[in-house]
N, C-alpha and C. Protein backbone atom coordinates (compact mmCIF):
# COMPACT_ATOMS: atom_id res chain seq x y z
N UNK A 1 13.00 128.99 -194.38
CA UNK A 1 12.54 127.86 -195.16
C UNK A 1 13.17 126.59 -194.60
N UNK A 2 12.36 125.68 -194.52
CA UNK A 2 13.08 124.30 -194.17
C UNK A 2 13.88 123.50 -195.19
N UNK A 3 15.03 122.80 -194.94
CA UNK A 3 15.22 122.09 -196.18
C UNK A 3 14.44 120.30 -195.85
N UNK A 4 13.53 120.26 -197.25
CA UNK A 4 12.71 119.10 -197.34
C UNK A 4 13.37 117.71 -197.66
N UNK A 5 13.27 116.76 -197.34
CA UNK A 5 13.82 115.71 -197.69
C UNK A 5 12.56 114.64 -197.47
N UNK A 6 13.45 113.19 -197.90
CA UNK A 6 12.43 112.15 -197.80
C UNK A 6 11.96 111.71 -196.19
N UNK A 7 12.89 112.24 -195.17
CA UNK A 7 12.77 111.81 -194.48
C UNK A 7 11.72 112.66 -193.38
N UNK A 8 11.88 113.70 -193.13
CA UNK A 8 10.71 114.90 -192.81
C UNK A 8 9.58 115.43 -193.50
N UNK A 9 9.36 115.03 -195.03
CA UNK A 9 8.45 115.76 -195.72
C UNK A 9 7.16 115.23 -194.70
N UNK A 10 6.50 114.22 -194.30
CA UNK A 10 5.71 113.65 -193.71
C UNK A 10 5.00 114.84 -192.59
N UNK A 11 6.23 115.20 -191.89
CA UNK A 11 6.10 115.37 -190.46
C UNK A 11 5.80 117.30 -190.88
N UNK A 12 6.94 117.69 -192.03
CA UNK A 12 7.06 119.52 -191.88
C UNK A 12 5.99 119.77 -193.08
N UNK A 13 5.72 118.84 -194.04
CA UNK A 13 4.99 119.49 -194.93
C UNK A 13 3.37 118.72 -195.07
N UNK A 14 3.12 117.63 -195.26
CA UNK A 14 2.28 116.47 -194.99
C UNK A 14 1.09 117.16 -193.78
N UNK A 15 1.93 116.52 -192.93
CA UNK A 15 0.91 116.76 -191.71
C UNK A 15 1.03 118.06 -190.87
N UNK A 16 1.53 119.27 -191.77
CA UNK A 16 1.54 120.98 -191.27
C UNK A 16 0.01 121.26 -191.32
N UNK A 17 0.26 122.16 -189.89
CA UNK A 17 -1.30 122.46 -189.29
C UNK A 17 -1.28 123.66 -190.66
N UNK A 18 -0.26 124.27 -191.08
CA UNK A 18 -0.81 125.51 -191.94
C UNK A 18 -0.53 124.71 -193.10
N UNK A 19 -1.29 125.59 -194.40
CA UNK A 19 -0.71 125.76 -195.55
C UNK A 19 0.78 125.73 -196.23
N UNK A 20 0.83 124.62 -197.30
CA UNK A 20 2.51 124.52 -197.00
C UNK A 20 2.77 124.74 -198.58
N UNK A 21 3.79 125.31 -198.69
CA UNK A 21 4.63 125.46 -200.21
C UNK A 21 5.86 124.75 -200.20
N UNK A 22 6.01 124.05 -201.14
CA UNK A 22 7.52 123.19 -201.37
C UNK A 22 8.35 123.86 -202.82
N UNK A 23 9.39 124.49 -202.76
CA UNK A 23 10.13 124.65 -203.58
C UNK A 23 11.28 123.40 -204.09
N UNK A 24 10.76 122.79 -205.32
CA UNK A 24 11.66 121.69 -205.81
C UNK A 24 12.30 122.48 -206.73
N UNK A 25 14.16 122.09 -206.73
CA UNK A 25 14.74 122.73 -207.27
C UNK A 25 16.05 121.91 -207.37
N UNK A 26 17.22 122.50 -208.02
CA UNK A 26 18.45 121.83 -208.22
C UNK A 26 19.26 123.06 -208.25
N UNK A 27 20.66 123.03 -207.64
CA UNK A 27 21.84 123.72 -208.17
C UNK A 27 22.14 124.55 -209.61
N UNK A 28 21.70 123.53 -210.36
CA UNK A 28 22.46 123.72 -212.03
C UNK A 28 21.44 124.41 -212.66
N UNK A 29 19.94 124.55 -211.90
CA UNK A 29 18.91 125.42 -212.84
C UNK A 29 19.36 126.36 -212.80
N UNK A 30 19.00 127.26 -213.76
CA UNK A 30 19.17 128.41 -213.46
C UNK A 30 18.01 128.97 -213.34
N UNK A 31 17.13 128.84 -213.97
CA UNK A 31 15.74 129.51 -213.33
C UNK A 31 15.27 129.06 -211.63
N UNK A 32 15.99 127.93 -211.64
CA UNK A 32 16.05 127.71 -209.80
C UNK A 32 16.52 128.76 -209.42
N UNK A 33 17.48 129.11 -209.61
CA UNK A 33 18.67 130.54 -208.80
C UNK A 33 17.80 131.57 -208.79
N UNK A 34 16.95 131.58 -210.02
CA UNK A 34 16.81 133.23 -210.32
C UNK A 34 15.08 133.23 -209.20
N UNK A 35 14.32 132.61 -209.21
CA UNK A 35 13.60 132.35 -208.27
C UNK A 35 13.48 131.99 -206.84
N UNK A 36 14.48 131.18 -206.83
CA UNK A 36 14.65 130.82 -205.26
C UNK A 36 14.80 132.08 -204.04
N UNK A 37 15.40 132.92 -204.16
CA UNK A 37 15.31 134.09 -203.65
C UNK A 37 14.05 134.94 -203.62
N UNK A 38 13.25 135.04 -204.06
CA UNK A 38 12.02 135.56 -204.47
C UNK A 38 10.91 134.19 -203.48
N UNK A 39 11.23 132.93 -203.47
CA UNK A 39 10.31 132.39 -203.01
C UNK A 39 11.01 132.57 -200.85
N UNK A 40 12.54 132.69 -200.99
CA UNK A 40 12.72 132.73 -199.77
C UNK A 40 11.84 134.21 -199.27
N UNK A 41 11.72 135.41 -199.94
CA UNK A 41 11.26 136.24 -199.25
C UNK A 41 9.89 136.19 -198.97
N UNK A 42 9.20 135.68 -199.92
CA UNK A 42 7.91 135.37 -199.64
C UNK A 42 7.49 134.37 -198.11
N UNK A 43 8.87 133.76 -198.14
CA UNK A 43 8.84 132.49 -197.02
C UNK A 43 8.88 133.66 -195.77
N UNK A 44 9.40 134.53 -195.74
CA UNK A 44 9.91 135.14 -194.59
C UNK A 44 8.66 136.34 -194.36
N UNK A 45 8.21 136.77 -195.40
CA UNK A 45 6.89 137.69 -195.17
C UNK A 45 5.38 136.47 -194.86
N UNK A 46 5.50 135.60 -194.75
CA UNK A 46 4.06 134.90 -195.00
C UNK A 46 4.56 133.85 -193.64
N UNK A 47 5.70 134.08 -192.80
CA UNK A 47 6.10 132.85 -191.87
C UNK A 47 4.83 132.66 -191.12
N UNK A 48 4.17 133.35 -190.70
CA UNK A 48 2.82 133.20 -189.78
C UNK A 48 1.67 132.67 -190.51
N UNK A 49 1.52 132.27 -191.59
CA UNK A 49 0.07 132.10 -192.34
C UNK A 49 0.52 130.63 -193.07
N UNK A 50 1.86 129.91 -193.39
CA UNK A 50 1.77 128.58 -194.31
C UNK A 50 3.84 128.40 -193.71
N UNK A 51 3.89 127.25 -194.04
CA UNK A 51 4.80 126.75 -193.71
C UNK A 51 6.04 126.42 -195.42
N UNK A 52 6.94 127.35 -195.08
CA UNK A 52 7.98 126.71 -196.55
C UNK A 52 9.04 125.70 -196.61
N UNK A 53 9.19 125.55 -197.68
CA UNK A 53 10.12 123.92 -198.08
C UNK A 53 10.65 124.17 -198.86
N UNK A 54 12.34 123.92 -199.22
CA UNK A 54 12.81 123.47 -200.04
C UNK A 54 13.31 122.63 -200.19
N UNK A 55 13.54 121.51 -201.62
CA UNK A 55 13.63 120.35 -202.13
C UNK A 55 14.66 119.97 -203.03
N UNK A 56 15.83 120.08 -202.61
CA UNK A 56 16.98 120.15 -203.69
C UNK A 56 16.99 118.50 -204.32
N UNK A 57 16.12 118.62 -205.46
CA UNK A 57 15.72 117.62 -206.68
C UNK A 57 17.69 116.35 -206.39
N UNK A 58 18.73 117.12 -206.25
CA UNK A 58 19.73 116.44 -206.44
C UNK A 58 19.97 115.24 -205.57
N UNK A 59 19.59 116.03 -204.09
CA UNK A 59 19.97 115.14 -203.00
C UNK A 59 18.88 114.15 -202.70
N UNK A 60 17.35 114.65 -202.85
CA UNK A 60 16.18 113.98 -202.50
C UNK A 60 15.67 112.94 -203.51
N UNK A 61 15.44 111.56 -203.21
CA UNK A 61 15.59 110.45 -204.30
C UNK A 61 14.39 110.62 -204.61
N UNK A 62 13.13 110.05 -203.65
CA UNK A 62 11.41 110.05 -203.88
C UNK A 62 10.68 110.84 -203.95
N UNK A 63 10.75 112.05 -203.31
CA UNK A 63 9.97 112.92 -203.51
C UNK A 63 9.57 113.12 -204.70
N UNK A 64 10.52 113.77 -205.33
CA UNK A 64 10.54 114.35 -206.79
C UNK A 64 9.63 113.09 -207.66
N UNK A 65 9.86 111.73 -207.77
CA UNK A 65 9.36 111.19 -208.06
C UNK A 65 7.82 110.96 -207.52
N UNK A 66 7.40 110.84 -206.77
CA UNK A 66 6.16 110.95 -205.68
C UNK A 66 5.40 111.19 -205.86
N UNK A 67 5.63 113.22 -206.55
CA UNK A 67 4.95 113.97 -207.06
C UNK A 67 5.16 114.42 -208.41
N UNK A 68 6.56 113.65 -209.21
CA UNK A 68 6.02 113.61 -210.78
C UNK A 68 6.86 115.09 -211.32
N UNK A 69 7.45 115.50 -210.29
CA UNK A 69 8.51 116.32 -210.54
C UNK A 69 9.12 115.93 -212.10
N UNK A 70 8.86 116.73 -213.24
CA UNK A 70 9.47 116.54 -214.31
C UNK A 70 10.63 117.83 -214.52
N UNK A 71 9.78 118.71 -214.19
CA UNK A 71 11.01 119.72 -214.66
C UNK A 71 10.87 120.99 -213.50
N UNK A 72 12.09 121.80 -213.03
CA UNK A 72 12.34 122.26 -212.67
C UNK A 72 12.62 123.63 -213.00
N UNK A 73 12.10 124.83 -212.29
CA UNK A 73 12.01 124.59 -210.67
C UNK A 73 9.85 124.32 -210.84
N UNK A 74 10.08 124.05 -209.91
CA UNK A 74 8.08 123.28 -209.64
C UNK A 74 7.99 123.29 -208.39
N UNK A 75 7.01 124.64 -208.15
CA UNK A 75 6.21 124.69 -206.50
C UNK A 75 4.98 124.02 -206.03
N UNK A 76 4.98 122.96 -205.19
CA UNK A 76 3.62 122.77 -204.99
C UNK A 76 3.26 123.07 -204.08
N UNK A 77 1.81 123.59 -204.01
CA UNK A 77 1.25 123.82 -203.02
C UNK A 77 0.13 122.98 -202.56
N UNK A 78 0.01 122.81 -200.83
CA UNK A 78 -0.08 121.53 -200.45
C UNK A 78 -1.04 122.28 -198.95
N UNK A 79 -2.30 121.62 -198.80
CA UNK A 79 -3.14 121.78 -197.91
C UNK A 79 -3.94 120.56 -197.43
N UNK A 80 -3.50 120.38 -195.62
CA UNK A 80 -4.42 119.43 -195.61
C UNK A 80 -4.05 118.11 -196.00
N UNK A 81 -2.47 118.16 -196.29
CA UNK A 81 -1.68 116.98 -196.54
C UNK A 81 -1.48 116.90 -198.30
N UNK A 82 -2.50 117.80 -199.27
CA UNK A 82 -2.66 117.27 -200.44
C UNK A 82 -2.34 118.37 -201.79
N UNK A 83 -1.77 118.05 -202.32
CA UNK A 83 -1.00 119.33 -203.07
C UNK A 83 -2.51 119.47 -204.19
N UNK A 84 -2.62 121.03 -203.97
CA UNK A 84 -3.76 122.05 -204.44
C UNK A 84 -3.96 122.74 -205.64
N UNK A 85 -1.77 122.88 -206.00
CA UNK A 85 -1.91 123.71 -206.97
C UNK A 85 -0.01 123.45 -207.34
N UNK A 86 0.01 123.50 -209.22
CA UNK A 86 1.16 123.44 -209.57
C UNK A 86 1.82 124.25 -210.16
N UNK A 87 2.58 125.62 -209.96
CA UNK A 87 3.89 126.24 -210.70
C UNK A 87 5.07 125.48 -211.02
N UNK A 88 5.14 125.70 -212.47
CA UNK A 88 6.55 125.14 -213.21
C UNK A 88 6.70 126.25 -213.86
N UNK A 89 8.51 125.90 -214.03
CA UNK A 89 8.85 127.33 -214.28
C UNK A 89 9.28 128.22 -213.90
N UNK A 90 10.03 129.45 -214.32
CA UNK A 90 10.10 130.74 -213.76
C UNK A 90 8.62 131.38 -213.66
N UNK A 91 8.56 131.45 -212.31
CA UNK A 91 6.85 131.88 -212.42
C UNK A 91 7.69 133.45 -211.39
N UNK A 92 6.17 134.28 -211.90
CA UNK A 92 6.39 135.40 -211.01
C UNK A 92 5.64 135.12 -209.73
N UNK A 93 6.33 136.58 -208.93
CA UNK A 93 5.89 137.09 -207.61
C UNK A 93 4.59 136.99 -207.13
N UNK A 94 3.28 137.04 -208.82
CA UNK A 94 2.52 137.31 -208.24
C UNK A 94 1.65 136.23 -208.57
N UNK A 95 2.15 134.91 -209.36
CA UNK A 95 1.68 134.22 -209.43
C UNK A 95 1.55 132.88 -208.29
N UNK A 96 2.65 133.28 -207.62
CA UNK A 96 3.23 132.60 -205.98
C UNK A 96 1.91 132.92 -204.93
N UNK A 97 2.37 134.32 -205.11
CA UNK A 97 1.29 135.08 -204.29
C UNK A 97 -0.47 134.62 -204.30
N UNK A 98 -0.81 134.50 -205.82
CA UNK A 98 -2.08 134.07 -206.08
C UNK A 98 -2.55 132.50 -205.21
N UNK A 99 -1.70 131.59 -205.95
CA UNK A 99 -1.60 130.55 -205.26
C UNK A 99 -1.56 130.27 -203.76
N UNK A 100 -0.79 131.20 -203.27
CA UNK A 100 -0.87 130.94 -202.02
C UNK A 100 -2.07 131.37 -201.34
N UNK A 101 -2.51 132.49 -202.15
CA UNK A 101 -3.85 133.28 -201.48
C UNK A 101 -5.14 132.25 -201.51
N UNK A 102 -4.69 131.71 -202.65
CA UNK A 102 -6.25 130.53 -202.51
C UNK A 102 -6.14 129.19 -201.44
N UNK A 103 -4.85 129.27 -200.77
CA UNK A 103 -4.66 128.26 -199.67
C UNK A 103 -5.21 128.87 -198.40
N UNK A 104 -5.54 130.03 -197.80
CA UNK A 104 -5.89 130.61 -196.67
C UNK A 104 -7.34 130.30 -196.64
């Protein structure tokens, strides 16, 4: 997974030839913790088909704002430069999965 910031989102997630997922998240969630692992494996089984991001809400000033980031953790998914689809929440495995399937 890449870590996303204001300064690369443009270049790794924006203008990615594949399908891209951004994990926005913070330290202190805890439904961040309990997910984030679950979205890294997905990152590591799907590396050939969409490109992953994570967005630590703490360090990154605009983003989060950008896209309206209210609460955490919140995946967007982003094709074509333009985010497609929104998980908030502890979402499951297979609701990741769904989402991503309608990006291919």
């Amino acid at each position: 997974m890449i870590e996303i910031t204001d300064d690369n989102f443009q270049e790794e997630i924006a203008q990615a030839a594949l399908p891209a997922v951004v994990d926005f998240w913070a330290p202190w969630c805890g439904p961040c913790r309990a997910i984030g692992p679950m979205v890294e494996d997905i990152a590591e089984e799907f590396a050939e088909k969409a490109v992953f991001g994570s967005c630590n809400c703490d360090e990154v000033a605009d983003l989060p704002f950008d896209y309206n980031i209210r609460n955490l953790p919140t995946i967007l998914f982003f094709k074509d430069g333009k985010v497609q689809a929104r998980l908030v929440g502890n979402v499951t495995r297979e609701e990741i999965l769904a989402e991503l399937g309608k990006l291919q």
